[in-house]
N, C-alpha and C. Protein backbone atom coordinates (compact mmCIF):
# COMPACT_ATOMS: atom_id res chain seq x y z
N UNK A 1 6.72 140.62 -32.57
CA UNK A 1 5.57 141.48 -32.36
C UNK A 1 5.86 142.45 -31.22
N UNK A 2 5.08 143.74 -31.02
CA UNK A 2 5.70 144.85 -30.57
C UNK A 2 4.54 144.15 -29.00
N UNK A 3 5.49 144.85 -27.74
CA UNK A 3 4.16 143.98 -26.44
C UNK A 3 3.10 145.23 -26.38
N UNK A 4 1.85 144.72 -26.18
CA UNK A 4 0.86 145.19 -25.67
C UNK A 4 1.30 146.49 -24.52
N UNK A 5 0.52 147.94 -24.81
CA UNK A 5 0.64 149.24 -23.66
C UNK A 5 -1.02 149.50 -24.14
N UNK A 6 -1.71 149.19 -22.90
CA UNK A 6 -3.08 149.73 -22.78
C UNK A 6 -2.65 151.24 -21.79
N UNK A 7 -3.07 152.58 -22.34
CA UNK A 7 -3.01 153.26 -21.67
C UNK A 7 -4.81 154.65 -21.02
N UNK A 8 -4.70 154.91 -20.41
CA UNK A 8 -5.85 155.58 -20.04
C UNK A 8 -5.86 157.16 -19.88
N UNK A 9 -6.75 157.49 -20.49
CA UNK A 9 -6.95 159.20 -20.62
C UNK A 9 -8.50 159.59 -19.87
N UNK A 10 -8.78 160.61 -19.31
CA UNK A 10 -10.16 161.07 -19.67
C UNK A 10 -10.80 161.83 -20.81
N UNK A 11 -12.15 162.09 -21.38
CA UNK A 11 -12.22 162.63 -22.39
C UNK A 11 -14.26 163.11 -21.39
N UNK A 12 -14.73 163.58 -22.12
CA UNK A 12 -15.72 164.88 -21.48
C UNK A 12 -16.62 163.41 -22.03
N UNK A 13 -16.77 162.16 -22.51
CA UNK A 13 -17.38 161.30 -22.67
C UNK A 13 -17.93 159.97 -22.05
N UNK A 14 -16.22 160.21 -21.16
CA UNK A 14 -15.69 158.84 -20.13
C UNK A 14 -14.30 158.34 -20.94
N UNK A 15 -13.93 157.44 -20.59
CA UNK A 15 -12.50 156.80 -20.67
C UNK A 15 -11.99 156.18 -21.98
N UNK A 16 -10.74 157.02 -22.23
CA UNK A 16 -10.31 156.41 -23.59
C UNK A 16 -8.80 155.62 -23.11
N UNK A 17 -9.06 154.71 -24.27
CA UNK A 17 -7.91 153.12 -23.75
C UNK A 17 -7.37 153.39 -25.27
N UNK A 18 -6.01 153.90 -25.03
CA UNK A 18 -5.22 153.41 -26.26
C UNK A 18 -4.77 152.25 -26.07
N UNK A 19 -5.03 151.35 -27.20
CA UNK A 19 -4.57 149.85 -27.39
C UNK A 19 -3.08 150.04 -27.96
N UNK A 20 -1.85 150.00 -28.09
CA UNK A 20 -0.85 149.81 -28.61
C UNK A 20 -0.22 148.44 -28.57
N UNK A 21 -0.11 148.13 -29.99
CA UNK A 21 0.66 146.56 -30.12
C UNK A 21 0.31 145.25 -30.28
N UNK A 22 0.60 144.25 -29.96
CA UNK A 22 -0.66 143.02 -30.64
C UNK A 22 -0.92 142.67 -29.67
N UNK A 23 -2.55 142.82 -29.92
CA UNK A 23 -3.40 142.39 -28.90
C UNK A 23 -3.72 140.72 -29.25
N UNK A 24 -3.00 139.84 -28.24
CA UNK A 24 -3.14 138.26 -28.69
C UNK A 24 -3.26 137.79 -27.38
N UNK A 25 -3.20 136.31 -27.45
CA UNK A 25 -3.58 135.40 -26.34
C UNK A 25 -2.55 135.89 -25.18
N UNK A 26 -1.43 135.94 -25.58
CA UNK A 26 -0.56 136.08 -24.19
C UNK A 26 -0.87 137.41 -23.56
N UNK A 27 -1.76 137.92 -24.26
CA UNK A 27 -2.24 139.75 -23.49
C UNK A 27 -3.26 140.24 -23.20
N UNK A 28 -4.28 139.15 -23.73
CA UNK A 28 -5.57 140.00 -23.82
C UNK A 28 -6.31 140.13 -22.36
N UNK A 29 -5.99 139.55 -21.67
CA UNK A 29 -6.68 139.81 -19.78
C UNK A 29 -6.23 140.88 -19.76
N UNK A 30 -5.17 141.96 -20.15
CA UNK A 30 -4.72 142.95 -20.04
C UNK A 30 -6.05 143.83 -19.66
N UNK A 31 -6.57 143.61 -20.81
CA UNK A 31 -8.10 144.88 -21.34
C UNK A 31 -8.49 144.40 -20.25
N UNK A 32 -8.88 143.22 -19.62
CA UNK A 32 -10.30 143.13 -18.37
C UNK A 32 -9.23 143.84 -16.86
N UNK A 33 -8.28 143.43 -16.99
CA UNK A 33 -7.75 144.19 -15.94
C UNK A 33 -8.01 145.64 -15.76
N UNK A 34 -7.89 146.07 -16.85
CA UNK A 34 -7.65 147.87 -16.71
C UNK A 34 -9.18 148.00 -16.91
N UNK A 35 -9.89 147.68 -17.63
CA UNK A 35 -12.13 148.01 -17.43
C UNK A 35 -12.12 147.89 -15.85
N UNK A 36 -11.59 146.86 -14.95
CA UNK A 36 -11.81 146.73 -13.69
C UNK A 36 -11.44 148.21 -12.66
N UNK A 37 -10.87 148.76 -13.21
CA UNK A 37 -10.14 150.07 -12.66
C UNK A 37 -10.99 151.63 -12.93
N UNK A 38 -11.82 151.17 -13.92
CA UNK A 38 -12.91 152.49 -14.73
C UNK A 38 -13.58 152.54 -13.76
N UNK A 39 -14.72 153.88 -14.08
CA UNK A 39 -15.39 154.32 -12.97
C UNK A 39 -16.83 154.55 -14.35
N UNK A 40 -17.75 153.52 -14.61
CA UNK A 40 -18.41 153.61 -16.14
C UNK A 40 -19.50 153.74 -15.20
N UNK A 41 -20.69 154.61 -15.86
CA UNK A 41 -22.18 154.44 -15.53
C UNK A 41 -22.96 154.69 -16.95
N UNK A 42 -23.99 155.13 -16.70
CA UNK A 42 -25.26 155.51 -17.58
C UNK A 42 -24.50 157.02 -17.98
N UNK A 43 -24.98 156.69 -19.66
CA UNK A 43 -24.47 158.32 -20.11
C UNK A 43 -22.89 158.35 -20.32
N UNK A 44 -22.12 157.31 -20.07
CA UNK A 44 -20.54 157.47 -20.11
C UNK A 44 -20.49 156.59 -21.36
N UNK A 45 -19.12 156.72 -22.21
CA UNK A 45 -18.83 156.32 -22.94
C UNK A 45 -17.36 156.09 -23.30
N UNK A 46 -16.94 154.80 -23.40
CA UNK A 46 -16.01 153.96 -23.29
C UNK A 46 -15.29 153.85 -24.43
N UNK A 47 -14.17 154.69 -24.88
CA UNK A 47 -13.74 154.43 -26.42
C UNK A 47 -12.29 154.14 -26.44
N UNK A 48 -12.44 152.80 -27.38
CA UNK A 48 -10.99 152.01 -27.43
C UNK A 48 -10.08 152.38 -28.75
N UNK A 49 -9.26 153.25 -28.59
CA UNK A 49 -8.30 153.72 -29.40
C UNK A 49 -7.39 152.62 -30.08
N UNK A 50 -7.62 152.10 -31.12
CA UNK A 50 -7.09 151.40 -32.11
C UNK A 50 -6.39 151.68 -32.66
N UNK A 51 -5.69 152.63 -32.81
CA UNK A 51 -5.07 153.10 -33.77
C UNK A 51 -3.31 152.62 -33.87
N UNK A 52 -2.85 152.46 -33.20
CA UNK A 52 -1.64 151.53 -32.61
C UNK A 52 -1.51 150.46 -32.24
N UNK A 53 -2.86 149.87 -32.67
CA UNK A 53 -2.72 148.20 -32.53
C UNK A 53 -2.25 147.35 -34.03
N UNK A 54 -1.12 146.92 -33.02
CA UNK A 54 -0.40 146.10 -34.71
C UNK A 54 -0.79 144.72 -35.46
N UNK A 55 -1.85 143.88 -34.64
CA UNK A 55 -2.26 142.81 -34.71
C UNK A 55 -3.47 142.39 -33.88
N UNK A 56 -4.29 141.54 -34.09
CA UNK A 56 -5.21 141.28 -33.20
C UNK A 56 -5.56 139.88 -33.32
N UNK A 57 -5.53 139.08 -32.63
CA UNK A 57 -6.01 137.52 -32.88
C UNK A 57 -7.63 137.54 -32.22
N UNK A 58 -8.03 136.08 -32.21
CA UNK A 58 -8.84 135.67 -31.74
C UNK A 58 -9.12 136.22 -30.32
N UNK A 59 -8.30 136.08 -29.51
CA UNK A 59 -8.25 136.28 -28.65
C UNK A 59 -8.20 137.57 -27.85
N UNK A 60 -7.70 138.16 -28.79
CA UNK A 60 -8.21 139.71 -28.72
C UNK A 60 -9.31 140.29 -28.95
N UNK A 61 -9.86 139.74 -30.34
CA UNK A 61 -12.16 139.95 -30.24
C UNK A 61 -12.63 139.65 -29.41
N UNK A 62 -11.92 138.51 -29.02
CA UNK A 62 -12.85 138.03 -27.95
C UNK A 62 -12.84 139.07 -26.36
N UNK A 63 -11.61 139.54 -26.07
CA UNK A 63 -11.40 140.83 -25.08
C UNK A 63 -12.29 142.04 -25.81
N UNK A 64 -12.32 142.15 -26.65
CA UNK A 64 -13.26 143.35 -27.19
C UNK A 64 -14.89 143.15 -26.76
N UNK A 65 -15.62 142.13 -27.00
CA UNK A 65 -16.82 141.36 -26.78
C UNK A 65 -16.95 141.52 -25.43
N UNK A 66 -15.68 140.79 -24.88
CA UNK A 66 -15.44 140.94 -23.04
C UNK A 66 -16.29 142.18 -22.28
N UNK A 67 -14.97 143.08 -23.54
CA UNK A 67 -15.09 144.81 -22.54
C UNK A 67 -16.46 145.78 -22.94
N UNK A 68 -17.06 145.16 -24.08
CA UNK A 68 -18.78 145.60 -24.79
C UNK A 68 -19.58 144.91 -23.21
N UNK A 69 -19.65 143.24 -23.17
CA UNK A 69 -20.09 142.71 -22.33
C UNK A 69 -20.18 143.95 -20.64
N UNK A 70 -18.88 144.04 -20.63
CA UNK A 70 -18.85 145.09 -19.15
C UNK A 70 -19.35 146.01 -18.98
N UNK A 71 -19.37 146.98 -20.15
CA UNK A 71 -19.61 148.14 -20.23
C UNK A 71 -21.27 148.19 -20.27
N UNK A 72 -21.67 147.63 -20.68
CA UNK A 72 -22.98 147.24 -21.28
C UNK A 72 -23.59 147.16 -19.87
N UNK A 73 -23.01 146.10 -18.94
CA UNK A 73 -23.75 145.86 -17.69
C UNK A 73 -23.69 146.84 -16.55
N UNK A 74 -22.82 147.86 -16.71
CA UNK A 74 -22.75 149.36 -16.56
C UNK A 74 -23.37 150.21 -16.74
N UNK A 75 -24.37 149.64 -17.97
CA UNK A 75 -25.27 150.60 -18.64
C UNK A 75 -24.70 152.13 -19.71
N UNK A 76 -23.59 151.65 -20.01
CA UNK A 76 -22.50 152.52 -20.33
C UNK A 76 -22.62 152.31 -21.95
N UNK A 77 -21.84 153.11 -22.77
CA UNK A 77 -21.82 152.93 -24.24
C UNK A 77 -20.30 152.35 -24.49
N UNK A 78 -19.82 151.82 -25.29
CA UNK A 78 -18.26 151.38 -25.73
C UNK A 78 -18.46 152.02 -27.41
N UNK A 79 -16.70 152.32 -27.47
CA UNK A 79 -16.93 152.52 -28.96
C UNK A 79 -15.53 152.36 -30.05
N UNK A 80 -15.23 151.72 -30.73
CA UNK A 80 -13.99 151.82 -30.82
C UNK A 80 -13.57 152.62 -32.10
N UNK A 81 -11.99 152.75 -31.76
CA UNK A 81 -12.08 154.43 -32.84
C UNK A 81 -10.64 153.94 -33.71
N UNK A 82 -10.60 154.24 -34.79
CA UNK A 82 -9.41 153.84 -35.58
C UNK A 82 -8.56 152.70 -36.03
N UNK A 83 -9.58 151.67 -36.15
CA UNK A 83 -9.86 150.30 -35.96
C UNK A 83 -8.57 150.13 -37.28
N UNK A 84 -7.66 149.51 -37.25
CA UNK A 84 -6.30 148.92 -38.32
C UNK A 84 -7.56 148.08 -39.51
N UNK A 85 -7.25 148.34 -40.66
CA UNK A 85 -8.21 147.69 -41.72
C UNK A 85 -7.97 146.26 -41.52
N UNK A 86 -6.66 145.70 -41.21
CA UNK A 86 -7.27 143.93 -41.16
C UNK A 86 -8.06 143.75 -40.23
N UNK A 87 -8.02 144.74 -38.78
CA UNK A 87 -8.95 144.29 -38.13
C UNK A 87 -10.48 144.77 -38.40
N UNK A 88 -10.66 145.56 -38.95
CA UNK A 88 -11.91 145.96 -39.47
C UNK A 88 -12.29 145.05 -40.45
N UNK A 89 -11.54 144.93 -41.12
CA UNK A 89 -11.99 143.30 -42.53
C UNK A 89 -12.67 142.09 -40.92
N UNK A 90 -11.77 141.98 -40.08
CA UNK A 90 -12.11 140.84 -39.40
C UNK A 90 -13.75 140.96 -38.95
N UNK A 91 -13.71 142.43 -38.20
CA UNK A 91 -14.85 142.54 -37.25
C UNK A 91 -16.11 142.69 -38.21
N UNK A 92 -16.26 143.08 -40.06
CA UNK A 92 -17.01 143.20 -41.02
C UNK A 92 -16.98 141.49 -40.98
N UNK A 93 -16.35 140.61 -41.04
CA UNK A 93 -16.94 139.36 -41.78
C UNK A 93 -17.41 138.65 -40.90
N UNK A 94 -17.78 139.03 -39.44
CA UNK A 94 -18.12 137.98 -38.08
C UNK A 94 -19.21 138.79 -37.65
N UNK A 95 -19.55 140.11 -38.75
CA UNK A 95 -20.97 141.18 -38.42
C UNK A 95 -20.51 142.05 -36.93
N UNK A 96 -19.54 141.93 -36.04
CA UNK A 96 -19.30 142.81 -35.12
C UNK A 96 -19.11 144.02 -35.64
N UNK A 97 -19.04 144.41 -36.28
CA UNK A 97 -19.39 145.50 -37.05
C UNK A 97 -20.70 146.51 -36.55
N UNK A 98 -21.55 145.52 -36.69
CA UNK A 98 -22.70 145.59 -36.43
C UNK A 98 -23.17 145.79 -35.18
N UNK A 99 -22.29 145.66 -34.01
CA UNK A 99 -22.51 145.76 -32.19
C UNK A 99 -21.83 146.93 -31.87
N UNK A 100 -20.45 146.97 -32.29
CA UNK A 100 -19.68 148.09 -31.82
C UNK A 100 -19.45 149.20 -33.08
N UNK A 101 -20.29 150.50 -32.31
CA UNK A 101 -20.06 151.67 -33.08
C UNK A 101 -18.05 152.03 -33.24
N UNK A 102 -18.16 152.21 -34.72
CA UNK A 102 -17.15 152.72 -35.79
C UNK A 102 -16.71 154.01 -35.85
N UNK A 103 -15.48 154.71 -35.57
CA UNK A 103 -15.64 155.83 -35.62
C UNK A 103 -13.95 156.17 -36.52
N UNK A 104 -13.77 157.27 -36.99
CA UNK A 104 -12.56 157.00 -38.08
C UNK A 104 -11.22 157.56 -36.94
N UNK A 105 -11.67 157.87 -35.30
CA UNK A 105 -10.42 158.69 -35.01
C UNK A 105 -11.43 158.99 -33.51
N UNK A 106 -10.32 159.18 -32.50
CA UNK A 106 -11.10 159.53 -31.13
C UNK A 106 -11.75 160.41 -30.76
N UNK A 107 -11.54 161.70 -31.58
CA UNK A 107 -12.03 162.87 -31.85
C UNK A 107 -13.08 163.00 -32.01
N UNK A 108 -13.46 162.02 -33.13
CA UNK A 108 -14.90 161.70 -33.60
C UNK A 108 -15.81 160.76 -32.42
N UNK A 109 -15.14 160.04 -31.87
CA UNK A 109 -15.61 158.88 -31.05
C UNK A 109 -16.02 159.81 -29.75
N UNK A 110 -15.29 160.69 -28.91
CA UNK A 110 -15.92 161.52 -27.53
C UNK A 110 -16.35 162.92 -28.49
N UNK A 111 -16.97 162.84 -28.75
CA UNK A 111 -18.10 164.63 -29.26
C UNK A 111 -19.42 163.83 -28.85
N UNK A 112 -19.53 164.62 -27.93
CA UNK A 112 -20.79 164.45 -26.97
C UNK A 112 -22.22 164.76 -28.32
């Protein structure tokens, strides 16, 4: 499996996190490390670039939930953008679907 590169951009929305690589148990504190480093309030919006993630376990939803959880207590929006279809099959059959807004590409995800 290819290792985990969380990387950080700004966007006119708040902070975009490209995920690259499998996000699994031996990586996933990765994500709470780097949310600890954001600067999130009211009105900002938090979008996790999926699009280069090659795998995702358990343990990786569960860092996703994590970084909703943070953002949330921020008062902030999260959103994730280009979600890999097994992981979208995953997050459709556990209804997370249903918590974290869907977007087909980051583009779509920061338009104010």
């Amino acid at each position: 499996m290819s290792p985990l590169s969380i990387t950080t951009r700004d966007a006119a929305t708040g902070p975009v996190l490209q995920v690259t690589g499998a996000f699994d148990y031996t990586n996933a504190t990765e994500l709470r490390d780097v949310l600890g480093t954001l600067t999130l309030g009211p009105g900002r919006r938090l979008v996790l670039d999926l699009a280069g993630m090659t795998f995702c376990d358990s343990s990786g939803i569960t860092a996703l939930i994590a970084a909703r959880n943070h953002v949330h207590a921020a008062r902030a929006d999260i959103a994730l953008a280009a979600v890999p279809a097994n992981t979208l099959r995953v997050l459709r059959i556990v209804g997370l679907d249903q918590i974290f807004p869907l977007y087909p590409d980051t583009d779509a995800a920061t338009r104010s």
